[in-house]
Each structure stands twice: as structure tokens, then as C-alpha cells.
N, C-alpha and C. Protein backbone atom coordinates (compact mmCIF):
# COMPACT_ATOMS: atom_id res chain seq x y z
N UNK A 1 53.35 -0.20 91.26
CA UNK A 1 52.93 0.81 92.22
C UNK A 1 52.56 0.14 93.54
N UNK A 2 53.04 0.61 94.54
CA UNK A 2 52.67 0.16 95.72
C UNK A 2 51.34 0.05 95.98
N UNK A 3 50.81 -0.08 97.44
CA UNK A 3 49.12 0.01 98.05
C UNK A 3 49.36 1.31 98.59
N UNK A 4 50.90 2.03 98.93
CA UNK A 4 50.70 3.00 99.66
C UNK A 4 50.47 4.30 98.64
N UNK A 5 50.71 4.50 97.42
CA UNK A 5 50.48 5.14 96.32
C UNK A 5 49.03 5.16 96.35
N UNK A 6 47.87 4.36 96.33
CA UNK A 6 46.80 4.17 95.74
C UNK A 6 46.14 4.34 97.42
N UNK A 7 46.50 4.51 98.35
CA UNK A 7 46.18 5.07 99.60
C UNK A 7 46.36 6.32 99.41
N UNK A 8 47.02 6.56 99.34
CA UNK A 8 47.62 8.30 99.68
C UNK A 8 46.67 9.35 98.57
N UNK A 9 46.58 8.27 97.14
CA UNK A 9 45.72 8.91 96.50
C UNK A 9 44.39 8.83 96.76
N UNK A 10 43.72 8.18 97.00
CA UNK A 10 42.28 7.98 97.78
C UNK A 10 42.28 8.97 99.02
N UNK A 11 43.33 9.08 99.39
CA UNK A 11 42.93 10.22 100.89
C UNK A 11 43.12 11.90 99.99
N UNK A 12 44.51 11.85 99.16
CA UNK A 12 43.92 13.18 98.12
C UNK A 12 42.51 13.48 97.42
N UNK A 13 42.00 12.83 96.70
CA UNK A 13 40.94 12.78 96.00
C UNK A 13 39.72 12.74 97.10
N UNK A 14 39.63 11.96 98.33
CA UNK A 14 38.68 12.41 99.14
C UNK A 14 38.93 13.68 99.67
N UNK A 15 40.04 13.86 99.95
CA UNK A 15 39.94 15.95 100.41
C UNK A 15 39.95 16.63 99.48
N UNK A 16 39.83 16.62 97.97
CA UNK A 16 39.35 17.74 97.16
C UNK A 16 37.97 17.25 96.85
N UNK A 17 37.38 16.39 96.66
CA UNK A 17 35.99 16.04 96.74
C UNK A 17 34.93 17.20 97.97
N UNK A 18 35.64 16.90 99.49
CA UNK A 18 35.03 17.75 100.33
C UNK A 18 35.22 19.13 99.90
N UNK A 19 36.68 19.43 99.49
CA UNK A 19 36.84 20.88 99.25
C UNK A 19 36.34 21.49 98.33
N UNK A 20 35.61 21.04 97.04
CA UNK A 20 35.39 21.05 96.50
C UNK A 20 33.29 21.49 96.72
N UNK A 21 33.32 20.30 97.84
CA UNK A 21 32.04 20.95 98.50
C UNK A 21 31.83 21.66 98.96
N UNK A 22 32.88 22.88 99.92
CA UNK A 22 32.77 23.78 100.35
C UNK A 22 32.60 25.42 99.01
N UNK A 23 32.84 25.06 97.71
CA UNK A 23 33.06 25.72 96.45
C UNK A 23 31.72 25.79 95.85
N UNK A 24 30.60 25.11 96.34
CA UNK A 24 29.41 25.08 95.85
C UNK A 24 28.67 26.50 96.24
N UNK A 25 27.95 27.09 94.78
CA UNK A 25 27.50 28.36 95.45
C UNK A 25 26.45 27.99 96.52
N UNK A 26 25.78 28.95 97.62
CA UNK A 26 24.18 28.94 98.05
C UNK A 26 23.44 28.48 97.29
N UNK A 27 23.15 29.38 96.31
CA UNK A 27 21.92 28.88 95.07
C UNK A 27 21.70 27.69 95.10
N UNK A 28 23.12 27.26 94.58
CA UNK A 28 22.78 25.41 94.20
C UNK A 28 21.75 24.86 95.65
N UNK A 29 22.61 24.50 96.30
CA UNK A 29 22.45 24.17 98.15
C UNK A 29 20.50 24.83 98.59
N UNK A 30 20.38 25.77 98.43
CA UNK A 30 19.10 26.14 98.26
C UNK A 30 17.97 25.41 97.93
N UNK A 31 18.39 24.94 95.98
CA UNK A 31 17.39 24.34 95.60
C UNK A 31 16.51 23.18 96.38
N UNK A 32 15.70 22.94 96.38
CA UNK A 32 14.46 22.06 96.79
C UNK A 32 15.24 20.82 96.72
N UNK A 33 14.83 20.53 94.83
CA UNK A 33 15.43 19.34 94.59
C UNK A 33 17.06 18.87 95.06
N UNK A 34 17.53 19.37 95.73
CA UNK A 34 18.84 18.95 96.32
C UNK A 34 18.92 18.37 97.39
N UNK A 35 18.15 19.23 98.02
CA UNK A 35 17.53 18.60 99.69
C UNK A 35 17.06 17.12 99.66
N UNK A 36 16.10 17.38 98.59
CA UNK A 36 15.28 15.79 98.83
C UNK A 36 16.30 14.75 97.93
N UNK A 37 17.08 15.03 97.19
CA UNK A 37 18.04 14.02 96.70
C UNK A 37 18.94 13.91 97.83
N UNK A 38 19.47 14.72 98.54
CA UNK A 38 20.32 14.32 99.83
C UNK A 38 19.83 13.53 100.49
N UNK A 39 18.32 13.66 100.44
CA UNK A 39 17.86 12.83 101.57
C UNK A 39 17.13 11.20 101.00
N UNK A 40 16.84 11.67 100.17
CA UNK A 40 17.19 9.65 99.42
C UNK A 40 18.15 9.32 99.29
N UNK A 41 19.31 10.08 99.11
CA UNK A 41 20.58 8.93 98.96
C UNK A 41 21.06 8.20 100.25
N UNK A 42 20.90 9.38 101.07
CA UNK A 42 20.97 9.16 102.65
C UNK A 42 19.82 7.72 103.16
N UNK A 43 18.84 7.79 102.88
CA UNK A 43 17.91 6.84 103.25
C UNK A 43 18.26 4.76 102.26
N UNK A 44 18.70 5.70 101.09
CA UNK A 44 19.30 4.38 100.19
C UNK A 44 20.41 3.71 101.16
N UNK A 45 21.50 4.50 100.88
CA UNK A 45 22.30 3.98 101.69
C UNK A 45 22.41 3.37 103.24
N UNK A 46 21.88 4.02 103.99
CA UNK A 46 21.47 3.43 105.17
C UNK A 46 20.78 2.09 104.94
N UNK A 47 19.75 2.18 104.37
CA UNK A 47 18.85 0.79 104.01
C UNK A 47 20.38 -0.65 103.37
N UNK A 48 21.25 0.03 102.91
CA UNK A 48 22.06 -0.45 102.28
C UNK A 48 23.09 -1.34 102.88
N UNK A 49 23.23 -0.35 103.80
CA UNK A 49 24.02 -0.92 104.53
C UNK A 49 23.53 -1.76 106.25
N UNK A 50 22.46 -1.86 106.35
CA UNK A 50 21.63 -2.92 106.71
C UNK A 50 21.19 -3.88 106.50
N UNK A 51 20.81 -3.67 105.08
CA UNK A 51 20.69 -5.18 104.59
C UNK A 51 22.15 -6.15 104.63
N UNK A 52 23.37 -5.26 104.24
CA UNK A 52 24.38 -5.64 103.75
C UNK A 52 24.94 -6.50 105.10
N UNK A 53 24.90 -5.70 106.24
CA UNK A 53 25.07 -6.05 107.97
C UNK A 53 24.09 -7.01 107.94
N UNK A 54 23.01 -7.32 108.14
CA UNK A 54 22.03 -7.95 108.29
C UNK A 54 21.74 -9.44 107.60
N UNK A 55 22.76 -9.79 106.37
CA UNK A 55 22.68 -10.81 105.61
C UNK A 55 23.40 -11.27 105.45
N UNK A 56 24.40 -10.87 105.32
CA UNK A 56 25.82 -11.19 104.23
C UNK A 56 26.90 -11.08 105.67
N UNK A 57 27.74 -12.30 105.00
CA UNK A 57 28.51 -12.89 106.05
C UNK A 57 30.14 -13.40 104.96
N UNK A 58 30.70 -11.86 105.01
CA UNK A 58 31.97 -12.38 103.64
C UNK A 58 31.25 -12.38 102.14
N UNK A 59 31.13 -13.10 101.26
CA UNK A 59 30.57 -13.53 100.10
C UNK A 59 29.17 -14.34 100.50
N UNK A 60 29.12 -14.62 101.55
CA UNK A 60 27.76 -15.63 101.35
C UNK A 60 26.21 -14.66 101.79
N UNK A 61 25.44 -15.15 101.37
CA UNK A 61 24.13 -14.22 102.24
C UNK A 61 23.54 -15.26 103.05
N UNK A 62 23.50 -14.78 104.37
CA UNK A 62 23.15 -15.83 105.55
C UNK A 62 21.43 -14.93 105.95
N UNK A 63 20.89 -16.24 106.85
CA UNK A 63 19.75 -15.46 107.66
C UNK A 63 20.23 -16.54 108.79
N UNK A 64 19.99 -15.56 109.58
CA UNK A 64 20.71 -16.01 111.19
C UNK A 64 19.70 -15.06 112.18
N UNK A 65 20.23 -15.33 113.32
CA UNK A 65 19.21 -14.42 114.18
C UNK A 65 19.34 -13.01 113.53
N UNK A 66 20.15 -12.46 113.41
CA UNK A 66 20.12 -11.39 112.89
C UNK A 66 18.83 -10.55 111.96
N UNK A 67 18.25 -11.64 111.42
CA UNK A 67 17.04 -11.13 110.78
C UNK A 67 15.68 -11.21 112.01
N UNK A 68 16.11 -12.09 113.05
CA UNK A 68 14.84 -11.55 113.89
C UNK A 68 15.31 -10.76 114.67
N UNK A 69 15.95 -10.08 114.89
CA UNK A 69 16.74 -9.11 115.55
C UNK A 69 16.15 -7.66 114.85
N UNK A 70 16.11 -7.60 113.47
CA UNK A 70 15.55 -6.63 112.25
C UNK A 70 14.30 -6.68 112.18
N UNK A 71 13.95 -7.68 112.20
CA UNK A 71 12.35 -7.81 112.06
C UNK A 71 11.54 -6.99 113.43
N UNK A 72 12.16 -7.54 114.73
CA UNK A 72 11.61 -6.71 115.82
C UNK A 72 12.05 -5.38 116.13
N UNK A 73 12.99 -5.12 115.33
CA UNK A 73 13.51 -3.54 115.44
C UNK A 73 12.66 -2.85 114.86
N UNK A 74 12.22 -2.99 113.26
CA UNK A 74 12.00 -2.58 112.40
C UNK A 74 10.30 -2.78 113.05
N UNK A 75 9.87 -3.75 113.89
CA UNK A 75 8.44 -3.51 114.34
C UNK A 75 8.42 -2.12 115.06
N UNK A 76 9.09 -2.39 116.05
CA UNK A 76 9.40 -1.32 117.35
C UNK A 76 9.55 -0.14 116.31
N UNK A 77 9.89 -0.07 115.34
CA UNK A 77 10.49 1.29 114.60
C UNK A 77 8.79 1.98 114.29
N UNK A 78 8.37 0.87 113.70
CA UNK A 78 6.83 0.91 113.57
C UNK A 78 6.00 1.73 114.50
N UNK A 79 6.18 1.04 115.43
CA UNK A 79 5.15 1.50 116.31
C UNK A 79 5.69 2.69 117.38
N UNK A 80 6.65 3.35 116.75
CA UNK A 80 7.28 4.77 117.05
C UNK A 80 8.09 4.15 118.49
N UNK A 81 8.54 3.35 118.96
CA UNK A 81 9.30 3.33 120.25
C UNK A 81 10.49 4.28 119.85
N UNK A 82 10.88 4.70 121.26
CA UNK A 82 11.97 5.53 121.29
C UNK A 82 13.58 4.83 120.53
N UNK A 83 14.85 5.38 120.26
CA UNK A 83 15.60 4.72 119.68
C UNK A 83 16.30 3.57 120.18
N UNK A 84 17.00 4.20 121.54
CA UNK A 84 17.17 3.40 122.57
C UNK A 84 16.09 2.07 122.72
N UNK A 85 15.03 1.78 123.25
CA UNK A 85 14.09 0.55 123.20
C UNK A 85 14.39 -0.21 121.59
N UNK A 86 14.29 0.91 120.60
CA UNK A 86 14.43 -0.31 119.72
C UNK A 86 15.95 -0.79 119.48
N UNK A 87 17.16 -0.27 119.70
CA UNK A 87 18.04 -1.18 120.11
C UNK A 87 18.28 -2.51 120.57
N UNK A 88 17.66 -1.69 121.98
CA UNK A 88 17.48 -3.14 122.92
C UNK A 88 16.65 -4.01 122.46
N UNK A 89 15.88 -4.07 121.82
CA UNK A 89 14.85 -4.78 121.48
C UNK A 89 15.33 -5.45 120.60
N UNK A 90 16.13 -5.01 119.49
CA UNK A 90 16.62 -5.86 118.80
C UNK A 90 17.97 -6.49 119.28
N UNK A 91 18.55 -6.37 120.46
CA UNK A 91 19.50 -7.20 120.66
C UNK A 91 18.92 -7.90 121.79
N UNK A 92 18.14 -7.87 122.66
CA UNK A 92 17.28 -9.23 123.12
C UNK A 92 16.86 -9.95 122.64
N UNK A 93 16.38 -9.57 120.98
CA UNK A 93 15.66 -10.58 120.32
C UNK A 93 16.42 -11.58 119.41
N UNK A 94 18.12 -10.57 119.51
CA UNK A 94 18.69 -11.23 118.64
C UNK A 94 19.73 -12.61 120.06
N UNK A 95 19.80 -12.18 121.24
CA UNK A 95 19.98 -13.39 122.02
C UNK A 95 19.57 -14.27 122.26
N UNK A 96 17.98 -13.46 122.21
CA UNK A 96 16.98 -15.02 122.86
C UNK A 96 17.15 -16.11 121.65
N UNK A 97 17.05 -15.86 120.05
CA UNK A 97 16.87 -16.39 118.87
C UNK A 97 17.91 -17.20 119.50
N UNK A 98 19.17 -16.62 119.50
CA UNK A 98 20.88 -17.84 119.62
C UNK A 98 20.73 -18.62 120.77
N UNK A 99 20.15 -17.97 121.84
CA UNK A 99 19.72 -19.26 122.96
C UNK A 99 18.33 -20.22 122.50
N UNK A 100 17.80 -20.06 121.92
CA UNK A 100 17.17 -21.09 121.12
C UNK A 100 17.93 -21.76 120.18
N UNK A 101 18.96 -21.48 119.57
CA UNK A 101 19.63 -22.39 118.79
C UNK A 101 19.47 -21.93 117.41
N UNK A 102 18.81 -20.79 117.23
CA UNK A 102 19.56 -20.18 115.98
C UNK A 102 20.55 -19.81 115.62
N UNK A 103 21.40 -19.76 114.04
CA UNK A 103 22.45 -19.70 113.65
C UNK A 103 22.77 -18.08 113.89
């Protein structure tokens, strides 16, 4: 079987997955407990894929500026700065680190 077989099926199976979401009664969608499971998986994953950005370099797990880049974001996140500032904040912090000579 080709890669283009096992493509084509991954793009089928992701559009009946969605369509499939549109088939869900109200009721369900309603419940409480749905909401707040949407919203941990949502929060898992995000976390997830930060760490994943944030460490890992191919197969290896690195710490490079990148983690003081996180560390001062994740302060700024702290101390409620707007989204924008903590951006910047973490990509100044992640320059100044490499002009010091971090990896």
C-alpha cells in the first residue's frame, strides 16, 4: 500500500470524526461534566505541547535558552501581564540567554 492510501485515509476518518461531531445531541453538549473535560484536555494538551517545544530537539531532550525563555513567560503569566508582553518577554529573554552564550 502506498503513503498516499494511508493519507487519503487519515483525511477520511478525520472528516467523519468532525461529522460525526456535528451528530451529537444538545443534551450530551449541555452536560456540565463535558465542558470541564473539554477543558482539561484542552489545558493537557497545550501544557503538552510546550513542554514538547520547549525541550525536545528530534529524539533528544535539550535545555537551552528556551527554558529561560518559559520560565520568564510563565513568570509574566503569573503576575497577569497582558499576552502580548509575555511574548515579548519571553523572546528577549530567550536572546539575551544566546547572547550570553547559551545553547
Amino acid at each position: 500500500m502506498s503513503m498516499w492510501f494511508w493519507v487519503l485515509g487519515a483525511c477520511a476518518l478525520a472528516y467523519a470524526l468532525k461529522l460525526v461531531g456535528y451528530l451529537v445531541p444538545d443534551r450530551v453538549l449541555d452536560d456540565p461534566r463535558v465542558g470541564r473535560m473539554a477543558g482539561t484536555v484542552t489545558v493537557g494538551l497545550l501544557a503538552a505541547l510546550v513542554v514538547m517545544n520547549a525541550f525536545g530537539s528530534g529524539q533528544e531532550l535539550v535545555l537551552d535558552a528556551r527554558l529561560g525563555a518559559l520560565l520568564v513567560a510563565g513568570t509574566a503569566l503569573m503576575l497577569r501581564a497582558p499576552f502580548l508582553l509575555v511574548v515579548v518577554l519571553g523572546a528577549v529573554a530567550a536572546a539575551v540567554l544566546r547572547l550570553l552564550g547559551a545553547p
